[in-house]
C-alpha atoms as a PDB file:
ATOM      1  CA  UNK A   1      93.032 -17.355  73.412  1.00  0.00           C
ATOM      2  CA  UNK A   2      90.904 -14.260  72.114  1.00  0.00           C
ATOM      3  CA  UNK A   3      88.531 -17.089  71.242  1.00  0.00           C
ATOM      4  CA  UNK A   4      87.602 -18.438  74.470  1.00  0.00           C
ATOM      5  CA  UNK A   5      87.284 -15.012  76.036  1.00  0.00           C
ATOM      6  CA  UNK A   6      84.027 -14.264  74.310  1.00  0.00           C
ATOM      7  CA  UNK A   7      82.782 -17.789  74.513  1.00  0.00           C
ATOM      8  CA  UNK A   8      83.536 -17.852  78.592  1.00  0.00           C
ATOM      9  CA  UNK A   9      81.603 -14.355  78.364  1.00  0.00           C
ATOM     10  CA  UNK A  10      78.658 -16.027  76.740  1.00  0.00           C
ATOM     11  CA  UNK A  11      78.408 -18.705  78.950  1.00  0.00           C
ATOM     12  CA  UNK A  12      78.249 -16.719  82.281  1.00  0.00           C
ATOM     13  CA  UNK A  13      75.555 -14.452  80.444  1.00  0.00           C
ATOM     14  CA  UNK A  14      73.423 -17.434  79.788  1.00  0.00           C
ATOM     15  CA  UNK A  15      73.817 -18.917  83.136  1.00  0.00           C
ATOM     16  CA  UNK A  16      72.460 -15.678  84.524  1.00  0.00           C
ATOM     17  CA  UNK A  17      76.076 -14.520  86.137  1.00  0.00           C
ATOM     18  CA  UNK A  18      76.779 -11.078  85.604  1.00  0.00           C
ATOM     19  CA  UNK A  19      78.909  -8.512  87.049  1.00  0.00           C
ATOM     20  CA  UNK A  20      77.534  -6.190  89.973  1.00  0.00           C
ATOM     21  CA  UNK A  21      75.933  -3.325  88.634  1.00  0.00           C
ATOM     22  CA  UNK A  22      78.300  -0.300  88.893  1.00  0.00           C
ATOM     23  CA  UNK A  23      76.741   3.309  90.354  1.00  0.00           C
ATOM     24  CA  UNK A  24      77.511   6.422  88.482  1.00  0.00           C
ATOM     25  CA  UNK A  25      77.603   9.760  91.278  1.00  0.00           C
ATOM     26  CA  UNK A  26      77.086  12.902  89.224  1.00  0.00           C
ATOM     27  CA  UNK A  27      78.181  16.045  90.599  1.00  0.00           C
ATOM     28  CA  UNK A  28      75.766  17.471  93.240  1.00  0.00           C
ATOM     29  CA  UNK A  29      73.303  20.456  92.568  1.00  0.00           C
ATOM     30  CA  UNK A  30      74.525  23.135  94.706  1.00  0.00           C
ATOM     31  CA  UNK A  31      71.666  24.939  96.486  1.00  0.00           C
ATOM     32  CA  UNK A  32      71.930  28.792  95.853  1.00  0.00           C
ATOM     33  CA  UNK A  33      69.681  29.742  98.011  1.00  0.00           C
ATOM     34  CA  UNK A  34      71.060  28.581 101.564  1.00  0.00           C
ATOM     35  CA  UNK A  35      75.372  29.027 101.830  1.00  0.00           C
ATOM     36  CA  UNK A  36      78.027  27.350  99.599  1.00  0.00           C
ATOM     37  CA  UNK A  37      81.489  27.541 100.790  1.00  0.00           C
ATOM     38  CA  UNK A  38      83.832  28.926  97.968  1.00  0.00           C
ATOM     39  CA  UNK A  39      86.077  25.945  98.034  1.00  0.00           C
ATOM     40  CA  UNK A  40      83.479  23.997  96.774  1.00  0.00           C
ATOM     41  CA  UNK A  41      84.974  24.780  93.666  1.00  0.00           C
ATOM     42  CA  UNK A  42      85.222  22.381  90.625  1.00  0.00           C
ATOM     43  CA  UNK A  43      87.563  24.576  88.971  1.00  0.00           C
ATOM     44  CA  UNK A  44      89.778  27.988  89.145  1.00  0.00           C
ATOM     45  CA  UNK A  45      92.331  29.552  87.563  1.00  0.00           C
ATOM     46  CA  UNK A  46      95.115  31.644  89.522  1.00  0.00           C
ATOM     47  CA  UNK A  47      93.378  31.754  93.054  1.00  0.00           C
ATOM     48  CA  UNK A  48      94.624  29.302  95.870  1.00  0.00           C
ATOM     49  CA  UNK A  49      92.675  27.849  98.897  1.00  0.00           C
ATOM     50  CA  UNK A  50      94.197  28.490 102.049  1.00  0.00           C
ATOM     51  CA  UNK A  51      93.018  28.220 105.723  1.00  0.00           C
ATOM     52  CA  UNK A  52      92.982  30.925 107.532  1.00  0.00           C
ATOM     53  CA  UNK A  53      94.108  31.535 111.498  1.00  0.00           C
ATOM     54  CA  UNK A  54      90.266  30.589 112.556  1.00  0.00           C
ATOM     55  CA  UNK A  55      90.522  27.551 110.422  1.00  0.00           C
ATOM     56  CA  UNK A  56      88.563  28.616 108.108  1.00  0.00           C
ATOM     57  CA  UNK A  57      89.270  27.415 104.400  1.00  0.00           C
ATOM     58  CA  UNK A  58      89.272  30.396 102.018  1.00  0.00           C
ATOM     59  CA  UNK A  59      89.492  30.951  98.165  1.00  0.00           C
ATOM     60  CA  UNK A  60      92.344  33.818  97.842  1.00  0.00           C
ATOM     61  CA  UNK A  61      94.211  35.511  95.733  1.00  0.00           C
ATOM     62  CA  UNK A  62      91.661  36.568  93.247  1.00  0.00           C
ATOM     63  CA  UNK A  63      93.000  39.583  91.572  1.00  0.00           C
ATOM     64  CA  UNK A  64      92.227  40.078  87.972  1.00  0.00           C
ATOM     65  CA  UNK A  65      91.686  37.612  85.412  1.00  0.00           C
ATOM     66  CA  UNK A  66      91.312  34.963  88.319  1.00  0.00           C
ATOM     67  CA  UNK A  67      88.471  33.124  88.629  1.00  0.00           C
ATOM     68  CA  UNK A  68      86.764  30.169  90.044  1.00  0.00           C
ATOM     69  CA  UNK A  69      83.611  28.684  89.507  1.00  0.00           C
ATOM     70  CA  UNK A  70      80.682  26.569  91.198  1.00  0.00           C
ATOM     71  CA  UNK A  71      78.784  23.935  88.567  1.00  0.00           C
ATOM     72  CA  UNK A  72      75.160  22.645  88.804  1.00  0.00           C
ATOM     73  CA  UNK A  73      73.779  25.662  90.705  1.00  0.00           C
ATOM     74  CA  UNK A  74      70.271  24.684  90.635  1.00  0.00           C
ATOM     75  CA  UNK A  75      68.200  28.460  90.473  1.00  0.00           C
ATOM     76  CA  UNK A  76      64.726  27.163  90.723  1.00  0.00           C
ATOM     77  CA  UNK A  77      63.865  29.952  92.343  1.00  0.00           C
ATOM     78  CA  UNK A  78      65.566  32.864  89.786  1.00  0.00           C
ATOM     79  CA  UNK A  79      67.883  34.988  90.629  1.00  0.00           C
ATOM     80  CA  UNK A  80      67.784  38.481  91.693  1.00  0.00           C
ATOM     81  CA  UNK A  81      71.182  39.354  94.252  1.00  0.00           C
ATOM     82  CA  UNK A  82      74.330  37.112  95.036  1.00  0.00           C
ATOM     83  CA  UNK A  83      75.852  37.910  98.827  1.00  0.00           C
ATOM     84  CA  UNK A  84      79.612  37.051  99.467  1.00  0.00           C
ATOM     85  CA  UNK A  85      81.679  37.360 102.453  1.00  0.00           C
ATOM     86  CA  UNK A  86      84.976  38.349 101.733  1.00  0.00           C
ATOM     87  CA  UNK A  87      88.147  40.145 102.550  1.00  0.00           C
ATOM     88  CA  UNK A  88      89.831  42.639 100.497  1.00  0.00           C
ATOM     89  CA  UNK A  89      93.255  44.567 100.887  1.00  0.00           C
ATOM     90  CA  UNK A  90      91.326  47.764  99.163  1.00  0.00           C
ATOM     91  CA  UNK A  91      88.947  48.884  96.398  1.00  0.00           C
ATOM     92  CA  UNK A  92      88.008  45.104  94.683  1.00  0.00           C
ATOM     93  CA  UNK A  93      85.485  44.232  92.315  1.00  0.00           C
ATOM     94  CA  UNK A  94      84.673  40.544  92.130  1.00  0.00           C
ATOM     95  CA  UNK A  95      82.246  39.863  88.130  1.00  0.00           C
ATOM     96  CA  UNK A  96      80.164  37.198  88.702  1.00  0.00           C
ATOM     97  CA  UNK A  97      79.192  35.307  85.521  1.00  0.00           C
ATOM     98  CA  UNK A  98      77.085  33.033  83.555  1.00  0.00           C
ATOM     99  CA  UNK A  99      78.247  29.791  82.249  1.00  0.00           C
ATOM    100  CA  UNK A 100      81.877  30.219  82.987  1.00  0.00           C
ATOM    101  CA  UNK A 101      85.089  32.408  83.172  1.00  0.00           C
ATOM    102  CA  UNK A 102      83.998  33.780  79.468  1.00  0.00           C
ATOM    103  CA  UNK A 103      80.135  33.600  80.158  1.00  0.00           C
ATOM    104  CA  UNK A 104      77.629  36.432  80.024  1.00  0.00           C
ATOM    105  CA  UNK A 105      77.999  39.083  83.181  1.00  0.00           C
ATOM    106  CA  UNK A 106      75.407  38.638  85.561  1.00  0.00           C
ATOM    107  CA  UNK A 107      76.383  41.520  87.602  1.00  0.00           C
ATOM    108  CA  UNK A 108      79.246  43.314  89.594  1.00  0.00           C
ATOM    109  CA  UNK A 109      80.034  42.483  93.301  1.00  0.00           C
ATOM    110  CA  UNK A 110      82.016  45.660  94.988  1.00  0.00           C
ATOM    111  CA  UNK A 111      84.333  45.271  98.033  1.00  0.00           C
ATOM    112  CA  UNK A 112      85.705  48.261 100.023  1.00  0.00           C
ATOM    113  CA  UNK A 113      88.969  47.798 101.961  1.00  0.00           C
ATOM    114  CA  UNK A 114      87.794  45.654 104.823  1.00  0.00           C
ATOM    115  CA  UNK A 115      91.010  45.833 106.915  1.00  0.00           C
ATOM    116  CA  UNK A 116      91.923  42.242 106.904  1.00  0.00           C
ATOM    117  CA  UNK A 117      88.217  41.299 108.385  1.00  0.00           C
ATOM    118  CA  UNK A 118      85.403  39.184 106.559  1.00  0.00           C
ATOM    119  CA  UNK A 119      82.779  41.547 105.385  1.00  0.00           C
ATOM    120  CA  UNK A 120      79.129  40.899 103.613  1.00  0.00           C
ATOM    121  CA  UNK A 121      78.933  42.295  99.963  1.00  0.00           C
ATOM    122  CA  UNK A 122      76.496  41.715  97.430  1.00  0.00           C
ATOM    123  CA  UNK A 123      74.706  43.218  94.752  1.00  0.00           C
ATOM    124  CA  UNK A 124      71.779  43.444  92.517  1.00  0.00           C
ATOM    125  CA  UNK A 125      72.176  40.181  89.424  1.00  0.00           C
ATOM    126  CA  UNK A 126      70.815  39.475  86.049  1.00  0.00           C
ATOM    127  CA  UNK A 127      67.876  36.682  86.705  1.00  0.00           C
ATOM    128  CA  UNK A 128      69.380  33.307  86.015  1.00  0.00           C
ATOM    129  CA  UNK A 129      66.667  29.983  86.026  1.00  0.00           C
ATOM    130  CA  UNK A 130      67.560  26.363  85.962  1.00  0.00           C
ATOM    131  CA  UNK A 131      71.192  24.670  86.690  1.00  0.00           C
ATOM    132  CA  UNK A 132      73.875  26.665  85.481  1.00  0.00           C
ATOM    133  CA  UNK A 133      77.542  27.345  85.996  1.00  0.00           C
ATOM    134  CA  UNK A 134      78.473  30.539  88.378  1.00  0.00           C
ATOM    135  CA  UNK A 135      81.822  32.007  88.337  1.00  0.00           C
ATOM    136  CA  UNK A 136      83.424  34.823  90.238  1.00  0.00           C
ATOM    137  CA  UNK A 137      85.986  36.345  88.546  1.00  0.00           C
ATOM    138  CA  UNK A 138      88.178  39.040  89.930  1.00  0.00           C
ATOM    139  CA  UNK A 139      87.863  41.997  87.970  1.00  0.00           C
ATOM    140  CA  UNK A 140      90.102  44.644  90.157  1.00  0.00           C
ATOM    141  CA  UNK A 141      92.348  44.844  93.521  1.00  0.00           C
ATOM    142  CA  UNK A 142      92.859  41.806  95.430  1.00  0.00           C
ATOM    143  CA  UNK A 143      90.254  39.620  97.429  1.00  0.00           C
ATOM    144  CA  UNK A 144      89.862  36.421  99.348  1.00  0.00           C
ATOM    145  CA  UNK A 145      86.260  34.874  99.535  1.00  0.00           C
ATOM    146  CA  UNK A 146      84.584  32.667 102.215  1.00  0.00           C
ATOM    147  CA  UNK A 147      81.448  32.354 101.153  1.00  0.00           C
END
């Protein structure tokens, strides 16, 4: 039997039968420069995402050690500030970094209490160029992030 396999093989290659080509997706570049949800995730550890009353989907729960983090953020442009909107229950400060959880700090996002609205932070980052991972990693008090 393991015999005929190959030869059947063979024969459909010579007769010009093949199978249909298959098509490989690769993760998509994320565009820092116009807004990424946080969701968009591809991975986290600790946080949830949960919708919120508007219907709104949400990252929460980052408090510290949690993280999550965007690949393939495509800084053709450089880097110079990151904005957020988030929500957070008090003093927060949200580390955004370079190449992962572990990765190089790129700078320090802080959050005052916001009273359980969605507020604009950002802050000043170390220049970043090309694709590269981005995560956000909760370094203090308790937020939930938007965008």
């Amino acid at each position: 039997m393991k015999r005929k396999v190959p030869v059947i093989l063979s024969m459909l290659l010579a007769a010009g039968i093949t199978a249909p080509a298959l098509t490989v997706e690769a993760a998509p570049a994320f565009n820092p420069y116009k807004t990424i949800q946080a969701e968009a995730k591809f991975g986290d550890s600790g946080v949830e995402v949960t919708t919120e009353a508007s219907g709104a989907k949400v990252v929460s729960s980052i408090d510290k050690g949690d993280y999550f983090f965007v690949k393939d953020v495509n800084f053709s442009e450089g880097l110079s500030k990151i904005a957020i909107s988030a929500k957070a229950e008090g003093p927060a400060v949200i580390e955004v970094r370079k190449g992962g959880a572990d990765g190089e700090v790129l700078g320090n996002i802080k959050l005052s209490n916001t009273n359980g609205e969605y507020k604009d932070f950002s802050a000043a980052m170390k220049n970043v160029e090309g694709k590269d991972t981005i995560a956000f990693v909760g370094a203090g008090g308790s937020v939930s992030i938007d965008y």
